[in-house]
Protein backbone atom coordinates (compact mmCIF):
# COMPACT_ATOMS: atom_id res chain seq x y z
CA UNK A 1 4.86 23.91 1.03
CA UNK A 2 2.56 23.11 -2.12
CA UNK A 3 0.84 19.90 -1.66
CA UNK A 4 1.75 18.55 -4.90
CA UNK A 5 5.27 18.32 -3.96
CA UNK A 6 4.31 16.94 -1.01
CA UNK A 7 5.09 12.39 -0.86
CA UNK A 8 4.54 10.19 2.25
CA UNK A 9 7.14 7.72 3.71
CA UNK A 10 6.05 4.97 4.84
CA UNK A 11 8.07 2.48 6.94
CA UNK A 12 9.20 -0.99 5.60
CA UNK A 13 8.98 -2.58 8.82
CA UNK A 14 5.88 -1.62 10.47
CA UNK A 15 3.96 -0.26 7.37
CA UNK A 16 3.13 2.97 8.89
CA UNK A 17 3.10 6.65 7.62
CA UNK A 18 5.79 8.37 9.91
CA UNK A 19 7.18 11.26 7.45
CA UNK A 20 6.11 13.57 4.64
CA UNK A 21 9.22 14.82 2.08
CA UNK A 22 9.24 17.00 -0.89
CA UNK A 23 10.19 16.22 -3.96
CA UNK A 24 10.68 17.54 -7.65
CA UNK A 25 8.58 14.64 -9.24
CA UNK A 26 9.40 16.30 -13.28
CA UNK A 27 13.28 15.65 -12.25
CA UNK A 28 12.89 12.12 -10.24
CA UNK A 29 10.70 9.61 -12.09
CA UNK A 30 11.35 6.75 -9.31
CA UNK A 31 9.96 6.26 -6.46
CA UNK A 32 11.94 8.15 -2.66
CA UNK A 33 13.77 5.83 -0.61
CA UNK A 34 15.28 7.08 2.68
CA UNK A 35 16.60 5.64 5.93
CA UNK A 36 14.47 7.65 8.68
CA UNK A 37 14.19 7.12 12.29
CA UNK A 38 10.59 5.00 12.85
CA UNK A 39 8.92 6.62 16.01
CA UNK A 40 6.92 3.58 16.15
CA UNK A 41 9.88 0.93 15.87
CA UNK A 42 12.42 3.24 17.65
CA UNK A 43 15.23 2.31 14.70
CA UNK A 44 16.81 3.96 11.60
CA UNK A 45 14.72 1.75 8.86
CA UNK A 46 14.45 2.20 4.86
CA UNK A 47 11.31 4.27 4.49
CA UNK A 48 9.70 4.54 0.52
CA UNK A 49 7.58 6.83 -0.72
CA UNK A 50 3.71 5.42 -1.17
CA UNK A 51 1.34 6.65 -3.62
């Protein structure tokens, strides 16, 4: 996977950095919002993409 596809998701709740997506950043101005299971908090959370 090239790195500059490459965003971080980072958990609303706890502020940590629990997942890495891809995305096609020429197509999708805004910024990734997902709801991913937290390993830290144990619960399906919104997760956003962080610079």
């Amino acid at each position: 996977m090239s790195q500059d596809n490459m965003v971080k998701l980072e958990c609303t709740e706890c502020k940590r950095v629990n997942h890495y997506s891809k995305k096609n950043k020429k197509i999708h101005k805004s910024r990734l919002e997902l709801n991913k299971l937290c390993n830290w908090c144990g619960h399906h959370i919104l997760h956003k993409e962080t610079k």
